[in-house]
PDB file of N, CA and C in Angstrom:
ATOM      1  N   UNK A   1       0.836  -1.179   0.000  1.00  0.00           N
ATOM      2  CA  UNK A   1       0.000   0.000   0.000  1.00  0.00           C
ATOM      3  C   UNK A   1       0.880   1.242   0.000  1.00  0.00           C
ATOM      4  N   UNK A   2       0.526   2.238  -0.647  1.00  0.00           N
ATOM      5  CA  UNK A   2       1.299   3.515  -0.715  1.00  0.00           C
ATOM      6  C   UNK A   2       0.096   4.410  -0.601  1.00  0.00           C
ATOM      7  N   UNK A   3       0.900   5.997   0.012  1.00  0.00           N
ATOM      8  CA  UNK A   3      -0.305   7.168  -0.826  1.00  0.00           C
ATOM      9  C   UNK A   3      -0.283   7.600  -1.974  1.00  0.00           C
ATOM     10  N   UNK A   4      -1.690   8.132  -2.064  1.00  0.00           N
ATOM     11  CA  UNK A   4      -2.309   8.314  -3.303  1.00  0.00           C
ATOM     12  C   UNK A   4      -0.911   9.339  -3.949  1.00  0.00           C
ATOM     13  N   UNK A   5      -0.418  10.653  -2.999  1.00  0.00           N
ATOM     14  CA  UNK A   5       0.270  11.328  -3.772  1.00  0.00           C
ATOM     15  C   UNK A   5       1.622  10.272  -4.544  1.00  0.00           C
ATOM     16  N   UNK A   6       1.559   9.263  -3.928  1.00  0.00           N
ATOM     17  CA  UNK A   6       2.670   9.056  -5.185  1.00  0.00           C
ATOM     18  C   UNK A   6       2.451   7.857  -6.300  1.00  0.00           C
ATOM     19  N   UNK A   7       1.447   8.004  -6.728  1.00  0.00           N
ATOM     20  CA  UNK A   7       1.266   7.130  -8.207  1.00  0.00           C
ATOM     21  C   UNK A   7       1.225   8.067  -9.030  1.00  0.00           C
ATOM     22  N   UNK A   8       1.754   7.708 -10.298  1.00  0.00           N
ATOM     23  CA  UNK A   8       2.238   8.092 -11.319  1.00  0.00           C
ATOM     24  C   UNK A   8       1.271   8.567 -12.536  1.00  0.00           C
ATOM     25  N   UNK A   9       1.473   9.285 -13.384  1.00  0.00           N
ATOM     26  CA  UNK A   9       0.469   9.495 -14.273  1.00  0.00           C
ATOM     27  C   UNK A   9      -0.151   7.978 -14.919  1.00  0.00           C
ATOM     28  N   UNK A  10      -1.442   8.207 -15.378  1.00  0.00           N
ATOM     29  CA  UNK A  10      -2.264   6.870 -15.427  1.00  0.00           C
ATOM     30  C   UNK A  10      -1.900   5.696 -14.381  1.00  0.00           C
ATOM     31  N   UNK A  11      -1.263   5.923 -13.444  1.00  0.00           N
ATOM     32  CA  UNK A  11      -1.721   4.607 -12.674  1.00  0.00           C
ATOM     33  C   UNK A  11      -3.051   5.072 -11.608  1.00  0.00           C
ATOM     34  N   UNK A  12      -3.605   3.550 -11.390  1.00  0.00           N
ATOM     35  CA  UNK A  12      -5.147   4.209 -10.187  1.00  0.00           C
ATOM     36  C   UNK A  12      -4.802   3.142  -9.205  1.00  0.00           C
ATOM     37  N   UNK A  13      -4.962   3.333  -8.262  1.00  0.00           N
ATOM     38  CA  UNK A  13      -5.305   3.095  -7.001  1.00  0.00           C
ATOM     39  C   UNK A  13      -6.756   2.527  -6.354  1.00  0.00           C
ATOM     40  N   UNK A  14      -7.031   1.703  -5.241  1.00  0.00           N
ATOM     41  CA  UNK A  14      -8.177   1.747  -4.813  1.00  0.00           C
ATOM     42  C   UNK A  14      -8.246   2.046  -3.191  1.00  0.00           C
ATOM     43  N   UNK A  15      -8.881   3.262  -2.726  1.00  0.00           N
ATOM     44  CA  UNK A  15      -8.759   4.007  -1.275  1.00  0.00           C
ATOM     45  C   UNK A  15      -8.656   2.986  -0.121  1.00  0.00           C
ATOM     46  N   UNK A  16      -8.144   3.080   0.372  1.00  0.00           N
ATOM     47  CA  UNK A  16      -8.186   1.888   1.855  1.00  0.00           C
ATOM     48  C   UNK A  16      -8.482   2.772   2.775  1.00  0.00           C
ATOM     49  N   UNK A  17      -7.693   4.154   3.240  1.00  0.00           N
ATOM     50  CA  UNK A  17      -8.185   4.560   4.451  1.00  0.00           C
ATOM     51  C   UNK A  17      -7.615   6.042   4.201  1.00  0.00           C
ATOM     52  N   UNK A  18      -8.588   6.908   5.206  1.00  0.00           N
ATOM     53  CA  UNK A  18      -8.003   8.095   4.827  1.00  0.00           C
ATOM     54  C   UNK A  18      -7.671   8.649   6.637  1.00  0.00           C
ATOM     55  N   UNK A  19      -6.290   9.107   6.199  1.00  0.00           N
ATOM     56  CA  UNK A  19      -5.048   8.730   7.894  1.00  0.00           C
ATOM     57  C   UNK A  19      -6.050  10.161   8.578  1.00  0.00           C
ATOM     58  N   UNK A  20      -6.220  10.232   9.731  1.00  0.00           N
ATOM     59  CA  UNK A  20      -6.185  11.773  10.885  1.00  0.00           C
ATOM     60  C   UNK A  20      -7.778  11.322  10.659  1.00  0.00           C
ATOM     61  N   UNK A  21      -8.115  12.538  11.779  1.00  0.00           N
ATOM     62  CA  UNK A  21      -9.269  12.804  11.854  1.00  0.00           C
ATOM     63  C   UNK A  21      -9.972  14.088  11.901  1.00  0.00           C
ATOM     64  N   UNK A  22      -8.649  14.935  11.566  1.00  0.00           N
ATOM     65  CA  UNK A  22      -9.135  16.267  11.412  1.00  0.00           C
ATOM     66  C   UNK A  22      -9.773  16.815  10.459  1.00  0.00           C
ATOM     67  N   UNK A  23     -10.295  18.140   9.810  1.00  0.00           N
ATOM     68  CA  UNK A  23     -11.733  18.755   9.333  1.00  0.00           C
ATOM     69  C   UNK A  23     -10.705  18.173   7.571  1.00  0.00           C
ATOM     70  N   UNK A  24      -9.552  17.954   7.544  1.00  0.00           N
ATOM     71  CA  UNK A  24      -9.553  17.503   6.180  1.00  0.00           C
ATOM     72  C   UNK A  24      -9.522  16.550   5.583  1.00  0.00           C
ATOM     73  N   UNK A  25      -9.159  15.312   6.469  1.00  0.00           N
ATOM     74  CA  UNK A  25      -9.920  14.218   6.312  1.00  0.00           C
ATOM     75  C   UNK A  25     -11.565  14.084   6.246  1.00  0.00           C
ATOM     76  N   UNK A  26     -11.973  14.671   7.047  1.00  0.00           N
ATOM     77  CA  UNK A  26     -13.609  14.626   6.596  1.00  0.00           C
ATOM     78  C   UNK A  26     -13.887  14.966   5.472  1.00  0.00           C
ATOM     79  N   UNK A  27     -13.000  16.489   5.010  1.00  0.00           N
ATOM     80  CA  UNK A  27     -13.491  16.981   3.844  1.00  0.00           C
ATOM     81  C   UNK A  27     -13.001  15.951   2.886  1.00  0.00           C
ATOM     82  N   UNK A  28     -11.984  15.411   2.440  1.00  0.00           N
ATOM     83  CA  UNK A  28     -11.495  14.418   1.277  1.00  0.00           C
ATOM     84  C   UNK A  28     -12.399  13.197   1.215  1.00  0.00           C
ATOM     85  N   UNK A  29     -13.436  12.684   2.674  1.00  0.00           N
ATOM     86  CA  UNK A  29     -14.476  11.664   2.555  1.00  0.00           C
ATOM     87  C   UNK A  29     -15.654  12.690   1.622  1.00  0.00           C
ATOM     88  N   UNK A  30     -15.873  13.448   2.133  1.00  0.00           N
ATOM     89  CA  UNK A  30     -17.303  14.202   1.889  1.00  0.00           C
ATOM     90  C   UNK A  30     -16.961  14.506   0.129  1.00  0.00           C
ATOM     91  N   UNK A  31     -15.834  14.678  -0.439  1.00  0.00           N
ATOM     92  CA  UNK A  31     -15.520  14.814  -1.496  1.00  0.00           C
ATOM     93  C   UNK A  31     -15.407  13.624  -2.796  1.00  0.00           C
ATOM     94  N   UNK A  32     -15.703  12.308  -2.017  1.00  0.00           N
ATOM     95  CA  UNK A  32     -16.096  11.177  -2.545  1.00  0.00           C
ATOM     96  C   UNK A  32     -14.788  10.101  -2.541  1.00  0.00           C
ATOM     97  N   UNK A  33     -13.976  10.384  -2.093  1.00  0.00           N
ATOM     98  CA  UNK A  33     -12.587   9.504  -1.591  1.00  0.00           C
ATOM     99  C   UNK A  33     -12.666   8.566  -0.202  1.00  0.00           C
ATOM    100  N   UNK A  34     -13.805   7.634  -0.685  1.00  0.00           N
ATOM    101  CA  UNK A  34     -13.828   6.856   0.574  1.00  0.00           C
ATOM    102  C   UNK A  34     -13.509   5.418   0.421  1.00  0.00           C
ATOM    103  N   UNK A  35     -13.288   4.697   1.039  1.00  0.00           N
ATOM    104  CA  UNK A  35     -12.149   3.257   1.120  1.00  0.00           C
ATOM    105  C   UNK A  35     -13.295   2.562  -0.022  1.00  0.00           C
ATOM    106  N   UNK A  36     -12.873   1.763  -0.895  1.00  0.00           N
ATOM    107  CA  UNK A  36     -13.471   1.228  -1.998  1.00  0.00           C
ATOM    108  C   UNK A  36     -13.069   1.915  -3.293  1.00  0.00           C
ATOM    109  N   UNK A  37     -13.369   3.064  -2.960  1.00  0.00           N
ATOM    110  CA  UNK A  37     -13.063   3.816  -4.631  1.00  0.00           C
ATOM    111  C   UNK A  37     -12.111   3.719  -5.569  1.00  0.00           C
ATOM    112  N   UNK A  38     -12.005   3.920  -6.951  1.00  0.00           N
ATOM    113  CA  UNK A  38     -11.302   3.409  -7.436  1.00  0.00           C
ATOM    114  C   UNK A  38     -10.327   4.958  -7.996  1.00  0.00           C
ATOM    115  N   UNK A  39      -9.286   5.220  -7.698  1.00  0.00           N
ATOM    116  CA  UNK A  39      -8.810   6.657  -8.398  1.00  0.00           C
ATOM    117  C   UNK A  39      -7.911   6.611  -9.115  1.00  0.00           C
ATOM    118  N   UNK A  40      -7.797   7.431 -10.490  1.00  0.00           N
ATOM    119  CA  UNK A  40      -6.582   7.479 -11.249  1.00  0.00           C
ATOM    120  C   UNK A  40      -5.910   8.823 -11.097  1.00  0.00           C
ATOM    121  N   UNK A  41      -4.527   8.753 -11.264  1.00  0.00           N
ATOM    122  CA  UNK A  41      -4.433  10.512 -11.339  1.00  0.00           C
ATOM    123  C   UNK A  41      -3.937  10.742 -12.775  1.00  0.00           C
ATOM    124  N   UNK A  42      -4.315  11.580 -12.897  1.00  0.00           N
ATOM    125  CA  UNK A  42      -4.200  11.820 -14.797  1.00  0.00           C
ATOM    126  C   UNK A  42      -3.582  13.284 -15.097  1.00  0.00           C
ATOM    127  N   UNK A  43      -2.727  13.978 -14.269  1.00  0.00           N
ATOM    128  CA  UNK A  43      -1.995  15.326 -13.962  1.00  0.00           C
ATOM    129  C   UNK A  43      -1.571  15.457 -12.857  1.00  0.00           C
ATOM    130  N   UNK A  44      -0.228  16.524 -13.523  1.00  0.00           N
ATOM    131  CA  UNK A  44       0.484  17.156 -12.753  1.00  0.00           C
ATOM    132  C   UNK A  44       0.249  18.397 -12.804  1.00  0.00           C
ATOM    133  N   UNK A  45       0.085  19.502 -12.359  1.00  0.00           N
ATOM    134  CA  UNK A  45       0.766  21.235 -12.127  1.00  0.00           C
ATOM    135  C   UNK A  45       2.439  21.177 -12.534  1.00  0.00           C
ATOM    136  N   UNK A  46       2.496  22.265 -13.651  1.00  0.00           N
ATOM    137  CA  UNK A  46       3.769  22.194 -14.038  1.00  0.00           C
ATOM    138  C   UNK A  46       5.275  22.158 -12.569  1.00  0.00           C
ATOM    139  N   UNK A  47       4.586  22.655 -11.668  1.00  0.00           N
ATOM    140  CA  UNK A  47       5.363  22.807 -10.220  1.00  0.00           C
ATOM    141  C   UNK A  47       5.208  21.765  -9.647  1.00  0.00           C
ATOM    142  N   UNK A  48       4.590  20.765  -9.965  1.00  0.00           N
ATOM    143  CA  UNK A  48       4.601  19.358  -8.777  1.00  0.00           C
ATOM    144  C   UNK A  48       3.326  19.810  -8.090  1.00  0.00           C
ATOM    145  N   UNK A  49       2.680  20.607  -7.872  1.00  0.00           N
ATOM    146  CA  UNK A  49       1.636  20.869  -6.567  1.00  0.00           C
ATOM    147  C   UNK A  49       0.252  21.513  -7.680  1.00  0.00           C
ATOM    148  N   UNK A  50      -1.125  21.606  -7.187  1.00  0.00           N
ATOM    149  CA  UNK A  50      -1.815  20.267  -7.346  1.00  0.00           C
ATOM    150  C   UNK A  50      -1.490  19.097  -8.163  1.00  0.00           C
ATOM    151  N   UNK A  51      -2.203  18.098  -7.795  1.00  0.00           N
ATOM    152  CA  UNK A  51      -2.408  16.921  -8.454  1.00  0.00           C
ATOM    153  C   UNK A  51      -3.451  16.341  -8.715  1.00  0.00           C
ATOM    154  N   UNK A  52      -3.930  16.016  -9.839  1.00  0.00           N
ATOM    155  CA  UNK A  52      -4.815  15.785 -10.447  1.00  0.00           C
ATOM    156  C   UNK A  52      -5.573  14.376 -10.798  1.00  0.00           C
ATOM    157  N   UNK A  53      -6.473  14.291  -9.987  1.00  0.00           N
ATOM    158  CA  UNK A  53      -7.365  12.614  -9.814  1.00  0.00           C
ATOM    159  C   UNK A  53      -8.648  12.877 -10.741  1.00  0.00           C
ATOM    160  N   UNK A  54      -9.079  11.369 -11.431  1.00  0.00           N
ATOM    161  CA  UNK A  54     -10.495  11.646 -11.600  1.00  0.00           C
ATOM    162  C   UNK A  54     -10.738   9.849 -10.836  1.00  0.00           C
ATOM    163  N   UNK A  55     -12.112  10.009 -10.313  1.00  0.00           N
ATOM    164  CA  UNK A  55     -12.738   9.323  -9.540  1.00  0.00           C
ATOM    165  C   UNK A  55     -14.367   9.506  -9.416  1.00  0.00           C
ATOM    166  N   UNK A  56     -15.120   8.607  -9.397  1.00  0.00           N
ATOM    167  CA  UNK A  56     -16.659   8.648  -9.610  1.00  0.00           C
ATOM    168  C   UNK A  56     -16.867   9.713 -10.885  1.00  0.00           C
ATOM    169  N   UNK A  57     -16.026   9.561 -11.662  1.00  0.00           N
ATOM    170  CA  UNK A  57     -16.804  10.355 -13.008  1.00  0.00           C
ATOM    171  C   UNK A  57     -16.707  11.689 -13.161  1.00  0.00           C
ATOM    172  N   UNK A  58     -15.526  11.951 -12.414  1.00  0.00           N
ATOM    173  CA  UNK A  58     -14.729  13.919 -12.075  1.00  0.00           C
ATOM    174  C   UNK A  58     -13.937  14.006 -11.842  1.00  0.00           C
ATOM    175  N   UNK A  59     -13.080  14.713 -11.975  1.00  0.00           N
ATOM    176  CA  UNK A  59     -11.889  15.112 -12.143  1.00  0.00           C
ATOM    177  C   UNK A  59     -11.667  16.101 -10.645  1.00  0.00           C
ATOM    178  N   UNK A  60     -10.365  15.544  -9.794  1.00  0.00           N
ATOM    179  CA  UNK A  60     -10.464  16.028  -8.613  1.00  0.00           C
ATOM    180  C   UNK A  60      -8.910  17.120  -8.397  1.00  0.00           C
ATOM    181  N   UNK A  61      -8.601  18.073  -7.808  1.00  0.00           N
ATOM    182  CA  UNK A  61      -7.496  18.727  -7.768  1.00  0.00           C
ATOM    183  C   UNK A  61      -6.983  18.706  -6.373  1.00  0.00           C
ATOM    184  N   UNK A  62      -6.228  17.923  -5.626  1.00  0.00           N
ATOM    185  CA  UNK A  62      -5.681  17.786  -4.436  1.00  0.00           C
ATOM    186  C   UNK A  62      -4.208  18.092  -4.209  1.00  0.00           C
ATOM    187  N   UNK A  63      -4.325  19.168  -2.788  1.00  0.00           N
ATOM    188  CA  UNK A  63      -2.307  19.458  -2.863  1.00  0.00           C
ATOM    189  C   UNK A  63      -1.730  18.017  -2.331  1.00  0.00           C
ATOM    190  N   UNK A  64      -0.747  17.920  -2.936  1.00  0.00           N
ATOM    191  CA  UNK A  64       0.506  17.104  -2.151  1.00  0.00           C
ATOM    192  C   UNK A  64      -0.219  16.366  -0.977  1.00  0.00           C
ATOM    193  N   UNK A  65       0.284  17.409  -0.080  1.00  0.00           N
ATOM    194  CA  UNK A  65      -0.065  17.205   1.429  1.00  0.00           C
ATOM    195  C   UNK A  65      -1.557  16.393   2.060  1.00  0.00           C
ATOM    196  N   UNK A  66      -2.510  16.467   0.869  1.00  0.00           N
ATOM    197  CA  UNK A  66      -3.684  16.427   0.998  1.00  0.00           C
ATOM    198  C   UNK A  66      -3.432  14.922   0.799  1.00  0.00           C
ATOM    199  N   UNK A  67      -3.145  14.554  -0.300  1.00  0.00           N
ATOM    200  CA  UNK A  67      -2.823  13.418  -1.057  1.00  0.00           C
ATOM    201  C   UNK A  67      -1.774  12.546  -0.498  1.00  0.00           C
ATOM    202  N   UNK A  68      -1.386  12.917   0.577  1.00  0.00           N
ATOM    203  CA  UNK A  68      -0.539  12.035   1.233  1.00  0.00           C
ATOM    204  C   UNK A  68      -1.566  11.470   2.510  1.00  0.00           C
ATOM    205  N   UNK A  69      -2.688  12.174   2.676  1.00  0.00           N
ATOM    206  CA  UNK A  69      -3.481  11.380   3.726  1.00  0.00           C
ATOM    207  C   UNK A  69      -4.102  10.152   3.304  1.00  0.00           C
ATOM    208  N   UNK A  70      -4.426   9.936   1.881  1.00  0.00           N
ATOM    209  CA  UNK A  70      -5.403   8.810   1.661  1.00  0.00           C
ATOM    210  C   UNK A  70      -4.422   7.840   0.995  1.00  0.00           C
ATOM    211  N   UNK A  71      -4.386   6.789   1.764  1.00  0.00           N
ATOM    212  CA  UNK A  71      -3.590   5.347   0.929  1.00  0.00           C
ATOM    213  C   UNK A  71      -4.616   4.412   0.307  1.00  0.00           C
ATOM    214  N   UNK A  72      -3.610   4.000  -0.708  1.00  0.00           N
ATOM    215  CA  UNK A  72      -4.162   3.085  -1.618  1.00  0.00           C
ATOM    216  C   UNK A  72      -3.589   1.823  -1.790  1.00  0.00           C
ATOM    217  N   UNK A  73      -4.385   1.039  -2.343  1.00  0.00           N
ATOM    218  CA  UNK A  73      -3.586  -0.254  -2.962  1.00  0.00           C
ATOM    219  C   UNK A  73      -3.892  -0.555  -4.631  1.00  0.00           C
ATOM    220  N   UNK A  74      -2.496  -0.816  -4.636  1.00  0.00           N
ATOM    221  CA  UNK A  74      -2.714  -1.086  -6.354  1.00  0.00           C
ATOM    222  C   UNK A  74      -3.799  -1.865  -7.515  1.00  0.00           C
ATOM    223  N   UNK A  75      -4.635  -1.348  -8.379  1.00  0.00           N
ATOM    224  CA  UNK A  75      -5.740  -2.147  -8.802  1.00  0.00           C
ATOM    225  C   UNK A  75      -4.997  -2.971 -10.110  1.00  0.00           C
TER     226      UNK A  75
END
């Protein structure tokens, strides 16, 4: 299992858990990143920071930092 921030363009992931329990973990559940899902990231920001997921049928923009809370396992 790794986090989401580090898979590579076109690789996806499927959510296992999203780490803390503070207001941004809630927000990344409430945003549709909950254990089951299936995510690809399909961009970078020419700077490395956002990063770019689509998941349930949208395209999602998460920093780094954000993206290091939710781990995945390889699909």
């Amino acid at each position: 299992m790794t986090a989401l921030a580090m898979l590579k363009v076109g690789e996806s992931g499927r959510v296992v858990e999203i780490a803390g329990g503070d207001e941004t973990s809630v927000r990344l559940l409430e945003m549709g990143l909950t254990p089951g899902v299936v995510v690809e990231r399909v961009g970078t920001a020419p700077l490395g920071d956002p990063l770019e997921f689509q998941l349930r049928g949208y395209r999602l923009s998460l920093r780094r930092s954000e993206a290091d809370l939710v781990t995945v396992e390889p699909c």
